[in-house]
Protein backbone atom coordinates (compact mmCIF):
# COMPACT_ATOMS: atom_id res chain seq x y z
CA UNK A 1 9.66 -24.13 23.42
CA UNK A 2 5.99 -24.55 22.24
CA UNK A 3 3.96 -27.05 23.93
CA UNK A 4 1.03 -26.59 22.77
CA UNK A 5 -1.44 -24.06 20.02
CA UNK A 6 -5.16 -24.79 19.85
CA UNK A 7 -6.12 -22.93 17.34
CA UNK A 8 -10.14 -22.09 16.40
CA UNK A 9 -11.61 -21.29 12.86
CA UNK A 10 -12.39 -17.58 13.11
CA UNK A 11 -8.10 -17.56 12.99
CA UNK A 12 -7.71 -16.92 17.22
CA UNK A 13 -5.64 -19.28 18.82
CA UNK A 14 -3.56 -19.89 22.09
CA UNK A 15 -0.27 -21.21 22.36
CA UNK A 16 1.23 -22.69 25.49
CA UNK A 17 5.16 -22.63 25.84
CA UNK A 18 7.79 -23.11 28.49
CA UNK A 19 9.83 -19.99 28.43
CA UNK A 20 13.93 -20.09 28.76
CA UNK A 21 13.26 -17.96 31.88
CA UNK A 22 11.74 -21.35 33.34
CA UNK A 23 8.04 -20.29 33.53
CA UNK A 24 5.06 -20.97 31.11
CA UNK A 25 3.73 -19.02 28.91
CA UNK A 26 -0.18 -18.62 27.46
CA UNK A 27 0.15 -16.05 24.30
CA UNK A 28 -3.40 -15.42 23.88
CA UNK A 29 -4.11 -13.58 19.56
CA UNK A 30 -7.41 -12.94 18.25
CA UNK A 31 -10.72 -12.84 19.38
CA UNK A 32 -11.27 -15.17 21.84
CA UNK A 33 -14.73 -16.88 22.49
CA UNK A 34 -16.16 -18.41 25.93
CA UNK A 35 -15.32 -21.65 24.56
CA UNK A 36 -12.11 -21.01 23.27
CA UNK A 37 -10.76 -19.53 26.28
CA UNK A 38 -12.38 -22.51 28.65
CA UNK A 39 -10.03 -24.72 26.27
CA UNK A 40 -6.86 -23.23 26.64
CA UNK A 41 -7.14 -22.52 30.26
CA UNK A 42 -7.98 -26.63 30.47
CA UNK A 43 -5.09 -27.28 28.53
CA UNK A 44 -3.27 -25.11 30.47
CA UNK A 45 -4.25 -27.17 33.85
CA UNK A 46 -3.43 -30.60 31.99
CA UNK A 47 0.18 -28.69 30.90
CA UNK A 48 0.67 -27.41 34.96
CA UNK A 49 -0.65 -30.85 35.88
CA UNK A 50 2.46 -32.73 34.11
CA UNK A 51 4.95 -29.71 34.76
CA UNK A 52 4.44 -28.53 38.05
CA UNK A 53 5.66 -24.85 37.71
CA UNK A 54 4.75 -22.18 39.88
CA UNK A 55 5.31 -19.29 37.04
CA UNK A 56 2.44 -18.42 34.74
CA UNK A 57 2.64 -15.22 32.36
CA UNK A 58 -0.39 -14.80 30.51
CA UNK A 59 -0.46 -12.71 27.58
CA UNK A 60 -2.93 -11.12 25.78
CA UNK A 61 -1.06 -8.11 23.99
CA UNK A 62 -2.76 -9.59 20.86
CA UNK A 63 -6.24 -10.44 21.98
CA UNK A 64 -8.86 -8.99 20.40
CA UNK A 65 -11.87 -7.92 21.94
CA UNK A 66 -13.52 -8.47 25.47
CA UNK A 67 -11.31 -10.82 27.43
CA UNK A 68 -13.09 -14.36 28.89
CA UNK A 69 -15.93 -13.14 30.79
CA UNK A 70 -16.19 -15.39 32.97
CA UNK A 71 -14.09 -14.42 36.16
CA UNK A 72 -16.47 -16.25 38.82
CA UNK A 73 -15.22 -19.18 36.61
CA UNK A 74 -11.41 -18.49 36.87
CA UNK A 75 -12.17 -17.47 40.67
CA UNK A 76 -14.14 -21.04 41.64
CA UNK A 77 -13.34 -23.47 39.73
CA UNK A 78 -9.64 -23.03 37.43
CA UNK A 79 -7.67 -20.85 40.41
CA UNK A 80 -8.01 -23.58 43.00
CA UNK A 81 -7.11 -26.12 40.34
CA UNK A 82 -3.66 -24.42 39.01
CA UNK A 83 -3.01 -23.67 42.82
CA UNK A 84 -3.31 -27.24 43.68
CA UNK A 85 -1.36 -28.21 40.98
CA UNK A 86 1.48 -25.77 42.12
CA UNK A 87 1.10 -22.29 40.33
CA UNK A 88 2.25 -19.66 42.25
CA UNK A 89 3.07 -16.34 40.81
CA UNK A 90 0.30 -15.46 37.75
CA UNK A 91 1.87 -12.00 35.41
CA UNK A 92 -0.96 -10.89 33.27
CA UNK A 93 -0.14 -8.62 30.80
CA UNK A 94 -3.58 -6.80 29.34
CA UNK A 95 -4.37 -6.10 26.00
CA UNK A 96 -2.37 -4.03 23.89
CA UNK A 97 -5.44 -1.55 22.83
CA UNK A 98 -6.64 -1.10 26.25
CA UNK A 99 -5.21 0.03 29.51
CA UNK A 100 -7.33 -2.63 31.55
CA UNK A 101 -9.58 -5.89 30.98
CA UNK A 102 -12.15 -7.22 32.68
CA UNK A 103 -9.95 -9.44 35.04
CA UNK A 104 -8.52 -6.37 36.19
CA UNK A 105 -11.62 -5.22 36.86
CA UNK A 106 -13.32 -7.66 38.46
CA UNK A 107 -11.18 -10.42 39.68
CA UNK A 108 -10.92 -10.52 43.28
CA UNK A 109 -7.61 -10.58 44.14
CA UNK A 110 -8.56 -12.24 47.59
CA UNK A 111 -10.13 -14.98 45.70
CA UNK A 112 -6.32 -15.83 44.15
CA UNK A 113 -5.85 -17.94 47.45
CA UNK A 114 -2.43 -19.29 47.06
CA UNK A 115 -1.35 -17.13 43.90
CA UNK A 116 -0.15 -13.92 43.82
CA UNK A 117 -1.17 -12.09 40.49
CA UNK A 118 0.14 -8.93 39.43
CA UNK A 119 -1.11 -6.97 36.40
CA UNK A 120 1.04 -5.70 33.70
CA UNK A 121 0.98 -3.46 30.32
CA UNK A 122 4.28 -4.66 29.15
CA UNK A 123 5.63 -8.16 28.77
CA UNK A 124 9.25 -6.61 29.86
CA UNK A 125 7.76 -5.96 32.88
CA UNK A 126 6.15 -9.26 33.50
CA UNK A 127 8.90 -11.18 33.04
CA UNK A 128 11.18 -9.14 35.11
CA UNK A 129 8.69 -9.76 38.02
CA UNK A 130 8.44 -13.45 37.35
CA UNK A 131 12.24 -13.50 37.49
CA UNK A 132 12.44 -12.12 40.80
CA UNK A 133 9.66 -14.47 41.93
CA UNK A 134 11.72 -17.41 40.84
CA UNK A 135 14.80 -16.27 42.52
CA UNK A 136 12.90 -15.81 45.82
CA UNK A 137 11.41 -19.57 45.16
CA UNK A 138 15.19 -20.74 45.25
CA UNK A 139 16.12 -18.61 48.16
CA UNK A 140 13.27 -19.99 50.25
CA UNK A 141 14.59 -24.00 48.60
């Protein structure tokens, strides 16, 4: 189910939905400015903030591009957020025209805190390892 799409006028856009596997979902297409990305990962807190869900997969088989380059951003400021507000597990499944981005090369995973985030080149993949996440989150209920 879509929850959200903020779309920008160059055509990118990200689309939040809550997945029938139970998690959320940012799908991440196009080319993908500073700004644009600091909008969608808001919108993603104010989303977590009503929702509470500890599952993120983010997406960016269809990103264009260099991916949000700001990681001491994401590190600082949105990680402790979206941990506070619950998030647990984060899948991130790199662009479909490269074998790595530049979160995989520079976040530091230390920095995650309270999430665990595991990098991914297929969504299959992703969502198999959010699945198992969720059932240990019901074992340890």
């Amino acid at each position: 189910m879509i929850l959200s799409s903020l779309h920008d006028a160059d055509g990118s856009r990200c689309t939040l939905s809550q997945e029938p596997g139970g998690w959320l979902r940012a799908t991440w297409r196009g080319f993908v400015d500073m700004q644009e990305a600091l909008r969608g990962a808001d919108n993603y807190l104010r989303t977590l903030q009503c929702l509470r869900n500890p599952c993120l997969l983010n997406d960016n088989v269809e990103l264009m591009g260099p991916w949000f380059d700001s990681i001491e951003w994401l590190e600082r400021i949105w990680v402790p957020q979206a941990a506070a507000m619950g998030l647990r597990y984060v899948a991130h499944v790199v662009q479909a025209d490269s074998l790595s981005d530049i979160l995989t090369v520079n976040f530091e995973h230390g920095a995650a805190g309270a999430l665990e985030l595991q990098i991914f080149q297929q969504i299959s993949e992703a969502e198999e390892w959010l699945r198992a996440c969720q059932q240990e989150l019901q074992a340890s209920a």
